[in-house]
Protein backbone atom coordinates (compact mmCIF):
# COMPACT_ATOMS: atom_id res chain seq x y z
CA UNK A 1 132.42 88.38 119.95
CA UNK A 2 132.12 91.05 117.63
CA UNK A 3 128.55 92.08 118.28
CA UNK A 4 129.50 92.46 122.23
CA UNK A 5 132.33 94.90 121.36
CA UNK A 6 129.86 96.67 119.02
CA UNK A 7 127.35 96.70 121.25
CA UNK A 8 129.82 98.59 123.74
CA UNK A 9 131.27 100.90 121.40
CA UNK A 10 127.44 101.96 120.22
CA UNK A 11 126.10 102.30 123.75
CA UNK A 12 129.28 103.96 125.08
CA UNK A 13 128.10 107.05 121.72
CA UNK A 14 124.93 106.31 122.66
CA UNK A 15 124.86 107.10 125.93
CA UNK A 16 126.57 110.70 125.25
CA UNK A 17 124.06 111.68 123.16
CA UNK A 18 125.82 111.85 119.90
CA UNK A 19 124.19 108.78 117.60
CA UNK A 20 125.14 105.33 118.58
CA UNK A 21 123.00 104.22 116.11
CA UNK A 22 125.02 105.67 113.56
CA UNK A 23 128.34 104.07 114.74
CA UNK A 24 126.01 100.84 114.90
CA UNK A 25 124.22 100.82 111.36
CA UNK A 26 128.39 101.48 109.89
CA UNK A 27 129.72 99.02 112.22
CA UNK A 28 126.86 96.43 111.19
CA UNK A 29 127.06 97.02 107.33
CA UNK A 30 130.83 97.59 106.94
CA UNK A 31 132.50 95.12 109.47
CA UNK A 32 129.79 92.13 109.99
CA UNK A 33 128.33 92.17 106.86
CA UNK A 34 124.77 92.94 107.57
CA UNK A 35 122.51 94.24 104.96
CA UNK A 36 121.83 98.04 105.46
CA UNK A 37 117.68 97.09 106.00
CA UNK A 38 118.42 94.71 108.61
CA UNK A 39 121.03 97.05 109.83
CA UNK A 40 118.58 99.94 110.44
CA UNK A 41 116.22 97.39 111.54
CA UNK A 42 118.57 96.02 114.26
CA UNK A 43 119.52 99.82 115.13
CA UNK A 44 115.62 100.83 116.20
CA UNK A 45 116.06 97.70 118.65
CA UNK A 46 119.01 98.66 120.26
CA UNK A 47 117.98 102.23 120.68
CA UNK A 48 114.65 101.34 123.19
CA UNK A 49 117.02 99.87 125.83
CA UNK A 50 119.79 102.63 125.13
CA UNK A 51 117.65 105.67 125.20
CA UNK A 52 116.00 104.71 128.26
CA UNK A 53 118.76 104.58 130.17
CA UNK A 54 120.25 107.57 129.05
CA UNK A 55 116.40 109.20 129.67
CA UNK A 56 116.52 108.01 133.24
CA UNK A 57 120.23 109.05 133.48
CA UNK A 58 119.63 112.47 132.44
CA UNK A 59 116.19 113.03 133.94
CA UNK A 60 118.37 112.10 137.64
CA UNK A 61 120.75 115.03 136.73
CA UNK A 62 118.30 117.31 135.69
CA UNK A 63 119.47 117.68 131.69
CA UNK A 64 116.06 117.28 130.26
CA UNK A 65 113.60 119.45 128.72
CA UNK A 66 110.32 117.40 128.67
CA UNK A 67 108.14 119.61 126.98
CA UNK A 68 110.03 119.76 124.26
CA UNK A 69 111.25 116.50 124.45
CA UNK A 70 107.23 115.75 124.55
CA UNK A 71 106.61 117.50 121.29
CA UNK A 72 109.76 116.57 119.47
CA UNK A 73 108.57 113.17 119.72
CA UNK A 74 105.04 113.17 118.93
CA UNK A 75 106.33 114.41 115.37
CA UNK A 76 109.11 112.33 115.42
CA UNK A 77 106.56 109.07 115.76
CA UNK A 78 105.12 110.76 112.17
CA UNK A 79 108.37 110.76 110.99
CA UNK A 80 109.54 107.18 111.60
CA UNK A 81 106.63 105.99 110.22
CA UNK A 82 107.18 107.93 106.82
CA UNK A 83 110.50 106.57 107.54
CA UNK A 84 110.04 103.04 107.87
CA UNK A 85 107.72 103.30 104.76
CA UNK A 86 110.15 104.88 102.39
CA UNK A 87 112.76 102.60 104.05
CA UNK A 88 111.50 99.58 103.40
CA UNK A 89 110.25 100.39 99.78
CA UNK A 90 113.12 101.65 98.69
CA UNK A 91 116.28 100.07 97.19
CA UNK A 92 118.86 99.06 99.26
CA UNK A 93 121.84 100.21 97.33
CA UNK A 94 119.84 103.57 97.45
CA UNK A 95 119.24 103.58 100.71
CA UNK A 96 123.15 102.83 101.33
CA UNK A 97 124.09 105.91 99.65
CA UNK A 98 121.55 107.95 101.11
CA UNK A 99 123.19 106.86 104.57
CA UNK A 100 126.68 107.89 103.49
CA UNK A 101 125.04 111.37 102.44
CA UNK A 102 123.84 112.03 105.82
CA UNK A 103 127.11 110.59 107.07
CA UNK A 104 129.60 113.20 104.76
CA UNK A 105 126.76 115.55 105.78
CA UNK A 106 127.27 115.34 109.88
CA UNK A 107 131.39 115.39 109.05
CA UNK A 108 130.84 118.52 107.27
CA UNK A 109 129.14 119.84 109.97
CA UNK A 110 130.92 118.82 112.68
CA UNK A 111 134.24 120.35 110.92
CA UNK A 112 132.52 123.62 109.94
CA UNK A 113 131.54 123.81 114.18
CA UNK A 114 135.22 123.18 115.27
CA UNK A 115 136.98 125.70 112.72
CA UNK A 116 133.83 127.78 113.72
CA UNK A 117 134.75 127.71 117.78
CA UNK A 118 138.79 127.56 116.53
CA UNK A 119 138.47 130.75 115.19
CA UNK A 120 136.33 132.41 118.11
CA UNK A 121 138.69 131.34 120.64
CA UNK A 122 141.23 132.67 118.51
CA UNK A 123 140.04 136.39 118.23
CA UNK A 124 139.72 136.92 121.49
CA UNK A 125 143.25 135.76 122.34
C-alpha cells in the first residue's frame, strides 16, 4: 500500500516539474526502508514513464523548448553516466549525506527565492 501512495505523491511533483524523484529517493530511504543505492536505482525507473508523460503533456500545450531540451540532454546522458559510476563506487553512508547536502541546498534556495520575490512585491507596494 505504501508504494501506491508514494508512487502518487512522486508523480503528482513529478508531473509539475519540480523533482519527484527527490520526494521518491526520501520517501524510499526514510519511510520504507530502502537502501539509498537501490533508492536512486528505483528513482531512474520511475522517471522514464513520468517524464514522458509530462514531455507529451507539455509538448500538447506548447511549454517546451526542444533545442535546448535537445542539448541539455545530450550532456546530461555524460553526466548520468559519471553519475552512475561515482554512485555506485561510492559509499553508501556517503552517498546519503551527499543527498541531504543537495537537499539543505534546494531549501536554501528555495527560501532565498521567496524572501527574494517577498521583498520585490513589497517595494513596489
Amino acid at each position: 500500500m505504501f508504494e501506491i501512495l508514494i508512487g502518487v505523491i512522486s508523480g503528482i511533483v513529478s508531473g509539475t516539474g519540480m523533482g519527484g524523484g527527490t520526494i521518491l529517493i526520501f520517501l524510499l530511504t526514510f519511510i520504507m526502508g530502502v537502501e539509498q543505492r537501490v533508492a536512486q536505482a528505483t528513482n531512474l525507473i520511475f522517471f522514464i514513464p513520468t517524464s514522458l508523460i509530462a514531455i507529451i503533456v507539455n509538448l500538447k500545450n506548447k511549454n517546451l523548448d526542444i533545442k535546448t531540451g535537445i542539448i541539455i540532454s545530450v550532456f546530461g546522458i555524460f553526466g548520468a553516466i559519471v553519475g552512475a559510476n561515482l554512485a555506485i563506487h561510492m559509499d553508501v553512508n556517503i552517498l546519503k549525506k551527499c543527498f541531504g547536502i543537495f537537499l539543505a541546498l534546494i531549501a536554501v534556495n528555495e527560501i532565498y527565492s521567496i524572501t527574494k520575490q517577498y521583498k520585490k512585491v513589497k517595494n513596489k507596494e
